[in-house]
C-alpha atoms as a PDB file:
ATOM      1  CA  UNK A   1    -107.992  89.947 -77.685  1.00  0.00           C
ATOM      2  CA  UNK A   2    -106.063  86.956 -79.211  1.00  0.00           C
ATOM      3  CA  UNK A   3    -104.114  89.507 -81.213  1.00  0.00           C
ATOM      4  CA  UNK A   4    -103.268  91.529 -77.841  1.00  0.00           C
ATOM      5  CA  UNK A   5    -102.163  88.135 -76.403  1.00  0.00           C
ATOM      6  CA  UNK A   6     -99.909  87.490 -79.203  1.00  0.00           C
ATOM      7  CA  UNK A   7     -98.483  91.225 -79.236  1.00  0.00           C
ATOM      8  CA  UNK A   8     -97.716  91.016 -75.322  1.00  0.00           C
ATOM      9  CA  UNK A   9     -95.771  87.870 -75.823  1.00  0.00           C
ATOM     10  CA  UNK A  10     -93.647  89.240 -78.427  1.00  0.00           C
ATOM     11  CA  UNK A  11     -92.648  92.733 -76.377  1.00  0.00           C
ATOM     12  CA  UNK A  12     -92.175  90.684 -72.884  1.00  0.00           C
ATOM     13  CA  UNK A  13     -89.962  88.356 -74.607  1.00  0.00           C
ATOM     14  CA  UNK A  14     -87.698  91.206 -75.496  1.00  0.00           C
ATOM     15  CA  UNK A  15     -88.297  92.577 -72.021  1.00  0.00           C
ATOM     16  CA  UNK A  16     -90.755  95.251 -72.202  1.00  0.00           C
ATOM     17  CA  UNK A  17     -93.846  95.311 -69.344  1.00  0.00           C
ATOM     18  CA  UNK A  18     -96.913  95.578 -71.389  1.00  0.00           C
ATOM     19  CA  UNK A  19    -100.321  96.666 -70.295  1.00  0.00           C
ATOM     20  CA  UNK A  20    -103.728  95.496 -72.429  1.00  0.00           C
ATOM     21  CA  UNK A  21    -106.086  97.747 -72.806  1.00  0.00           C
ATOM     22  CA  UNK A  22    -109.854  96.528 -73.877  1.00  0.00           C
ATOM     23  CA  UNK A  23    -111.182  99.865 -75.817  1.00  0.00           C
ATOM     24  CA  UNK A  24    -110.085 103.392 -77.076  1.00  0.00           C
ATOM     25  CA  UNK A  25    -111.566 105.287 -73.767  1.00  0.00           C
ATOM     26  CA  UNK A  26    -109.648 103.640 -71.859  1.00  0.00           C
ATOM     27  CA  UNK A  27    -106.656 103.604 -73.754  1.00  0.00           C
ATOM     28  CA  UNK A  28    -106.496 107.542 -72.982  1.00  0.00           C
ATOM     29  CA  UNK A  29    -107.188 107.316 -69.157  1.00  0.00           C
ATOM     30  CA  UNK A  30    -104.419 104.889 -69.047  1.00  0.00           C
ATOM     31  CA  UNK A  31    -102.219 106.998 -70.986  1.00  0.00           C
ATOM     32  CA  UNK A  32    -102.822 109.995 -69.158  1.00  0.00           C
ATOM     33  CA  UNK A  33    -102.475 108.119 -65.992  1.00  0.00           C
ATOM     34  CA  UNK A  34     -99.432 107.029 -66.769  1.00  0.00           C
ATOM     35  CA  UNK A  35     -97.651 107.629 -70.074  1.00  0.00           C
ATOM     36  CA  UNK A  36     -95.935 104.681 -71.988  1.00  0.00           C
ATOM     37  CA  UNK A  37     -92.830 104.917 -74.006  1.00  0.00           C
ATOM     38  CA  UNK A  38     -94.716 103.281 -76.828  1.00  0.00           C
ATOM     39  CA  UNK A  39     -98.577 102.727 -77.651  1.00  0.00           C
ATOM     40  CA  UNK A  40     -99.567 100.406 -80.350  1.00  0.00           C
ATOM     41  CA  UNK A  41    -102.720 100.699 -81.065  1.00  0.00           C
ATOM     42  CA  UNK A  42    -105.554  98.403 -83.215  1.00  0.00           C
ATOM     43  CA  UNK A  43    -107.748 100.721 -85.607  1.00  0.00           C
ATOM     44  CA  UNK A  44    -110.441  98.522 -85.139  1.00  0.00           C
ATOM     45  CA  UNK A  45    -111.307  99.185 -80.834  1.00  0.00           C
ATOM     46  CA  UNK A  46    -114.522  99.628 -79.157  1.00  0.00           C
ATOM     47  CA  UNK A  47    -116.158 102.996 -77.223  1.00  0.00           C
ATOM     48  CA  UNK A  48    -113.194 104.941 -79.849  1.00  0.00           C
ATOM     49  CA  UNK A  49    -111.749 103.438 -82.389  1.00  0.00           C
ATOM     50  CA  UNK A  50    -107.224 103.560 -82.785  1.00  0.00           C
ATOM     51  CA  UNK A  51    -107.794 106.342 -85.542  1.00  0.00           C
ATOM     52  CA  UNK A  52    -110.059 108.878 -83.156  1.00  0.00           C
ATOM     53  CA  UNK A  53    -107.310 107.781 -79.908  1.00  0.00           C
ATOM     54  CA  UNK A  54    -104.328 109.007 -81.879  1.00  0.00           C
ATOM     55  CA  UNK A  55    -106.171 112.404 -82.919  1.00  0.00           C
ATOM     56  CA  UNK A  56    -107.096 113.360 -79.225  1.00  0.00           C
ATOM     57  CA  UNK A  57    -103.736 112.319 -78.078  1.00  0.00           C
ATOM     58  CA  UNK A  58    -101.616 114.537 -80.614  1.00  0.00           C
ATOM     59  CA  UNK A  59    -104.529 117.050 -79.872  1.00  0.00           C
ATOM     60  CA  UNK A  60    -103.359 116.767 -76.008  1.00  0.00           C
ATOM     61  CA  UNK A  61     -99.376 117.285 -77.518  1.00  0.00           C
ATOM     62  CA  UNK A  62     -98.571 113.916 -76.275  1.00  0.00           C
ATOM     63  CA  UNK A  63     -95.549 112.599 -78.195  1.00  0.00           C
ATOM     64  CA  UNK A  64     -95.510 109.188 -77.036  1.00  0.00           C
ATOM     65  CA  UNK A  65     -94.831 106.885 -80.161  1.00  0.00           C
ATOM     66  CA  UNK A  66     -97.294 105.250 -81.804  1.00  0.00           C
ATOM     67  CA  UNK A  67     -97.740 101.981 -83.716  1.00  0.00           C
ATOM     68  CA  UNK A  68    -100.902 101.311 -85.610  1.00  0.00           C
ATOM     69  CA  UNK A  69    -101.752  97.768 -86.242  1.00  0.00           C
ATOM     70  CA  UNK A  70    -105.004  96.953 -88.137  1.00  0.00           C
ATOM     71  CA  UNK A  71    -106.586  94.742 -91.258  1.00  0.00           C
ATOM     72  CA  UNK A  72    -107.436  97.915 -92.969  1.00  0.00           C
ATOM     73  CA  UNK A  73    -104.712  97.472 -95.861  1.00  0.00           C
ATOM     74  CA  UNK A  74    -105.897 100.427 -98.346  1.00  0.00           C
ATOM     75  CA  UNK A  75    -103.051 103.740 -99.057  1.00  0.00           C
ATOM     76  CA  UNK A  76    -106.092 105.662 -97.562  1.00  0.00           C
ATOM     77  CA  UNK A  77    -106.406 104.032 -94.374  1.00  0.00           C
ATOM     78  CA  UNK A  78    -102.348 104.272 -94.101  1.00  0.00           C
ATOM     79  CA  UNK A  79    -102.402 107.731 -95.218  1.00  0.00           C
ATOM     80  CA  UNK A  80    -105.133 108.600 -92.897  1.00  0.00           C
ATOM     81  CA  UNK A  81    -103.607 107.031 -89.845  1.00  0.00           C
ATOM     82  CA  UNK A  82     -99.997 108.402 -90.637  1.00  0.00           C
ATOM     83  CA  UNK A  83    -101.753 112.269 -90.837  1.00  0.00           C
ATOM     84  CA  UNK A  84    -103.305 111.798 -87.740  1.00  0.00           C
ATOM     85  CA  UNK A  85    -100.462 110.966 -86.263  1.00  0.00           C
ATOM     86  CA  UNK A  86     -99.563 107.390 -85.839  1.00  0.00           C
ATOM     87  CA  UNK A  87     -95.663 106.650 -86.106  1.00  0.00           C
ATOM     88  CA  UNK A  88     -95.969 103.304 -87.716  1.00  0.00           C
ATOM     89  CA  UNK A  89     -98.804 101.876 -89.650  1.00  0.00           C
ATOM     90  CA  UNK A  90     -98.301  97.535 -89.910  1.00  0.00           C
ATOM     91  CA  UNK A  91    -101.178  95.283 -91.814  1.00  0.00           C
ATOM     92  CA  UNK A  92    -102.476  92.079 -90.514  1.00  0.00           C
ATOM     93  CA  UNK A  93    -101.312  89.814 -90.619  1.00  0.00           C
ATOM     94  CA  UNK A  94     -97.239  90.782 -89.758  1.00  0.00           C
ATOM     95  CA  UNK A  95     -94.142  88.965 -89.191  1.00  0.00           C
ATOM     96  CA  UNK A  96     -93.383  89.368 -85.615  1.00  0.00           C
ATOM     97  CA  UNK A  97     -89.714  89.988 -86.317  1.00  0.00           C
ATOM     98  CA  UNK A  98     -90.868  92.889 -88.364  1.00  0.00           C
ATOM     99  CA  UNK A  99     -93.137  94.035 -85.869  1.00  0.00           C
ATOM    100  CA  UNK A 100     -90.293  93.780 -82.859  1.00  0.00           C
ATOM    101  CA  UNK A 101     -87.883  95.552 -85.276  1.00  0.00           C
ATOM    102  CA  UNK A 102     -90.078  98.306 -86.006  1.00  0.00           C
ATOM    103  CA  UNK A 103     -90.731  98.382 -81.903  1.00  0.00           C
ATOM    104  CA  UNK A 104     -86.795  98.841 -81.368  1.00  0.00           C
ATOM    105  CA  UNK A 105     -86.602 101.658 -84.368  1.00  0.00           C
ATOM    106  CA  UNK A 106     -89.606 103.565 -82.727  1.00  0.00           C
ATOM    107  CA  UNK A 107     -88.201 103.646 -79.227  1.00  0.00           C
ATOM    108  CA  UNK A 108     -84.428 104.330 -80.705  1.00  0.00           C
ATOM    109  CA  UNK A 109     -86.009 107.691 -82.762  1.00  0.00           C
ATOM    110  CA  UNK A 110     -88.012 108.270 -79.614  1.00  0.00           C
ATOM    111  CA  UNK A 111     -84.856 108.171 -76.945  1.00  0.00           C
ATOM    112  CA  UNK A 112     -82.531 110.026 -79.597  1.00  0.00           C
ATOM    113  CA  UNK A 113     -85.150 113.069 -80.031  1.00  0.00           C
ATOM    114  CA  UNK A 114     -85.981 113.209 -75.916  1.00  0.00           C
ATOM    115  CA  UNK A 115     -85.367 116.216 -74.453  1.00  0.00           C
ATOM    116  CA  UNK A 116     -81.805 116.947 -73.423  1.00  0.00           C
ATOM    117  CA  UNK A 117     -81.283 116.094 -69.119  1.00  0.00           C
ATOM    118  CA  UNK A 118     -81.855 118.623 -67.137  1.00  0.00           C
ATOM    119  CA  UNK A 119     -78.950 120.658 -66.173  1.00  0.00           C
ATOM    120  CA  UNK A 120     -77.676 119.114 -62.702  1.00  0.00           C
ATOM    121  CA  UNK A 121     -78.428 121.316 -59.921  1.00  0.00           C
ATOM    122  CA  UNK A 122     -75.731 123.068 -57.229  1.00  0.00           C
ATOM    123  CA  UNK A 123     -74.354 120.388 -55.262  1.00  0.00           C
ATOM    124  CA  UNK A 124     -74.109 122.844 -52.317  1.00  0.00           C
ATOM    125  CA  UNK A 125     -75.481 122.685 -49.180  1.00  0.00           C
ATOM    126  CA  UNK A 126     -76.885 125.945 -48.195  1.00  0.00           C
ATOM    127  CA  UNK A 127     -78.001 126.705 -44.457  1.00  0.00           C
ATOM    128  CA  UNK A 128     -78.697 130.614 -43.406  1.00  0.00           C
ATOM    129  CA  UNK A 129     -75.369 132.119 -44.903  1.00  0.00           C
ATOM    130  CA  UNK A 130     -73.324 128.575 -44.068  1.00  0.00           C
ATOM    131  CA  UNK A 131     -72.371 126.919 -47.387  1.00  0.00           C
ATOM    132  CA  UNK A 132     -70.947 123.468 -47.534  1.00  0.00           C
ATOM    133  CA  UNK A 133     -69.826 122.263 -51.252  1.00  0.00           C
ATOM    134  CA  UNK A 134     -68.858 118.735 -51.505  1.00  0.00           C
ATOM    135  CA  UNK A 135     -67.312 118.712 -54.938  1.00  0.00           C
ATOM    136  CA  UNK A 136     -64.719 121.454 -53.893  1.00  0.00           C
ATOM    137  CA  UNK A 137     -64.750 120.337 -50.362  1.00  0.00           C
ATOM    138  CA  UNK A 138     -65.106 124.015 -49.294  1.00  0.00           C
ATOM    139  CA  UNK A 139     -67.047 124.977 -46.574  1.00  0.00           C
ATOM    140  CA  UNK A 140     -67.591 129.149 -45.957  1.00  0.00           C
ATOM    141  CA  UNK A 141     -69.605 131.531 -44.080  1.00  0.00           C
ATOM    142  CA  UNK A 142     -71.017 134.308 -45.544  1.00  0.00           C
ATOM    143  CA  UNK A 143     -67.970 136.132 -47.866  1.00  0.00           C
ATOM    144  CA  UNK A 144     -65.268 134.285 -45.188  1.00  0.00           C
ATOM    145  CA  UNK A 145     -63.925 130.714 -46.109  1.00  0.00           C
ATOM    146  CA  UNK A 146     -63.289 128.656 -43.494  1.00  0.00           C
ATOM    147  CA  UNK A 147     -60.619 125.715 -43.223  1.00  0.00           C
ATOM    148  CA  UNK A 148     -61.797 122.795 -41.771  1.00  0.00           C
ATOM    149  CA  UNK A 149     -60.162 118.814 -41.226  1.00  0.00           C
ATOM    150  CA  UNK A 150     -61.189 116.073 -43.594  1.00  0.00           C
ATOM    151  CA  UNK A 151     -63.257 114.827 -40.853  1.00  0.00           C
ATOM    152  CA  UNK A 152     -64.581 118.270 -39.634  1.00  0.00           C
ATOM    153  CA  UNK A 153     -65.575 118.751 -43.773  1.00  0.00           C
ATOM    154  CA  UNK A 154     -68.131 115.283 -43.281  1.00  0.00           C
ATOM    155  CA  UNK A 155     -69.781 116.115 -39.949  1.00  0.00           C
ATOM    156  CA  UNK A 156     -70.382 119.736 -41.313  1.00  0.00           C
ATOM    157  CA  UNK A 157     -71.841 118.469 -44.524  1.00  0.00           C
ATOM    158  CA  UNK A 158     -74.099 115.795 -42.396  1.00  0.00           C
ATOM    159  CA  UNK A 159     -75.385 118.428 -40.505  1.00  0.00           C
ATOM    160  CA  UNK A 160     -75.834 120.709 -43.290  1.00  0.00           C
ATOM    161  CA  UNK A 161     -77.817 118.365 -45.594  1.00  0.00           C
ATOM    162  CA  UNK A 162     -80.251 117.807 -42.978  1.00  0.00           C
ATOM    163  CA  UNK A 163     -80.519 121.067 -40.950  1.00  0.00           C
ATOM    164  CA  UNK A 164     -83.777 120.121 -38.967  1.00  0.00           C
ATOM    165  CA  UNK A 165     -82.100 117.012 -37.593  1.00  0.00           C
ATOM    166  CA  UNK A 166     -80.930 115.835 -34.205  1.00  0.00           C
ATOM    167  CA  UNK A 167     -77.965 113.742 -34.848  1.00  0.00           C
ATOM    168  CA  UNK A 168     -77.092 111.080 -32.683  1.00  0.00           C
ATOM    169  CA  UNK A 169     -72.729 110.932 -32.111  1.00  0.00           C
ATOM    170  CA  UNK A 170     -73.347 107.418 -33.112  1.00  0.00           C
ATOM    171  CA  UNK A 171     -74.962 108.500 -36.919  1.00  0.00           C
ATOM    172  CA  UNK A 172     -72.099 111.124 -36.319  1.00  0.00           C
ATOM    173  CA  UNK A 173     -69.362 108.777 -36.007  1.00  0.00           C
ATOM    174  CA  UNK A 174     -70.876 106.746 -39.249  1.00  0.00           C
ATOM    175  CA  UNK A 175     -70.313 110.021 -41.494  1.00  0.00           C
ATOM    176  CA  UNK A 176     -66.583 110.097 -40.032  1.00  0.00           C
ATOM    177  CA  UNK A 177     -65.621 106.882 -40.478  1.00  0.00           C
ATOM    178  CA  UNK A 178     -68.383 104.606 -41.671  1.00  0.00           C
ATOM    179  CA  UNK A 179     -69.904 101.743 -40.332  1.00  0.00           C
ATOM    180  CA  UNK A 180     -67.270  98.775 -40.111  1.00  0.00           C
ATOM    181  CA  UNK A 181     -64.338 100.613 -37.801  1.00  0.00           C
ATOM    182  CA  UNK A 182     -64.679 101.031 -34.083  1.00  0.00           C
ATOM    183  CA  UNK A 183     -64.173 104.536 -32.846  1.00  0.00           C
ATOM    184  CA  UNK A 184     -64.394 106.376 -29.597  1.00  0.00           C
ATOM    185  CA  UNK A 185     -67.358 108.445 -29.543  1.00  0.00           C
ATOM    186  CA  UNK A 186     -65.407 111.363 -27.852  1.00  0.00           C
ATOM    187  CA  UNK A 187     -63.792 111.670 -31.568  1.00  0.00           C
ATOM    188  CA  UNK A 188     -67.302 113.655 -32.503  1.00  0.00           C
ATOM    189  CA  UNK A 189     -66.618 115.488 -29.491  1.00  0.00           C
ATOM    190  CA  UNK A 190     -62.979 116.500 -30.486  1.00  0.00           C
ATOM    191  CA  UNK A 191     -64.426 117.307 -33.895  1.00  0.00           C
ATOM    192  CA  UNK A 192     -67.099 119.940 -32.940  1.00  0.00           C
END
């Protein structure tokens, strides 16, 4: 637990939240609760040791990274934990500028190698066979276009991105001209 303590304080000085986790059980609930971006892991954990944790979660296809951390110095017990799956394999004791540098270089490979962003969706606003699109600033119905004012364009895209709605003129007047600018409300009516 002293070594967890120490760990913590390294990766929250560098600005990462950090979550302590008592044994190997329960270091797989919490990561299937809620996935890191990096694990490091002690070999040496009650209820399931680091070695058994990293098998089930590369079993599960998790690809979080993980760092191993353990006393266990031998090429075997590196080997072992590298095949299994472990990212990084550091001996006790470590330099904590190693161990923060080898952080940094397993959540650089791990943001590189994410997948790509999805593709952004259709920005426009669909209602029975109404379409508004914002980014052309097009509005048309069915195959017809249809021209509308600058200020005709906003109310038409308020209305559209929340079809369901009752609109007040006051929220009405907001999409025209914001919040700071006093207007008649009969403006909404010359509008519609």
């Amino acid at each position: 637990e002293k070594q967890a303590e120490l760990v913590r304080r390294y990766l929250e000085r560098e600005g990462h939240a950090v979550r302590i986790v008592g044994d190997g059980l329960a270091v797989l609930d919490a990561v299937r609760h809620r996935e890191p971006d990096l694990l490091v892991l002690d070999v040496m954990m009650p209820r399931a040791d680091g070695l058994d944790v990293v098998r089930v979660l590369r079993s599960e296809d998790r690809e979080l990274p993980v760092l191993m951390l353990t006393a266990r110095s031998t090429e075997d017990d590196l080997l072992l934990g590298l095949d299994l799956g472990a990212d990084d394999y550091m001996t006790k004791p470590y330099s904590p500028r190693e161990l923060m540098a080898r952080v940094r270089t397993l959540l650089r490979r791990t943001r590189r190698t994410a997948a790509p962003e999805p593709v952004a969706e259709d920005p426009a606003l669909r209602v029975g066979t109404l379409v508004v699109d914002p980014d052309r600033h097009e509005v048309s119905v069915g195959d017809r276009t249809v021209e509308c004012t600058p200020g005709e364009f906003r109310i038409l895209a308020a209305l559209a991105a929340e079809p369901d709605r009752v609109f007040s003129r006051q929220r009405l007047l907001e999409e025209l001209h914001g919040f700071d600018r006093y207007i008649s409300a009969r403006t909404v009516d010359v509008h519609v």
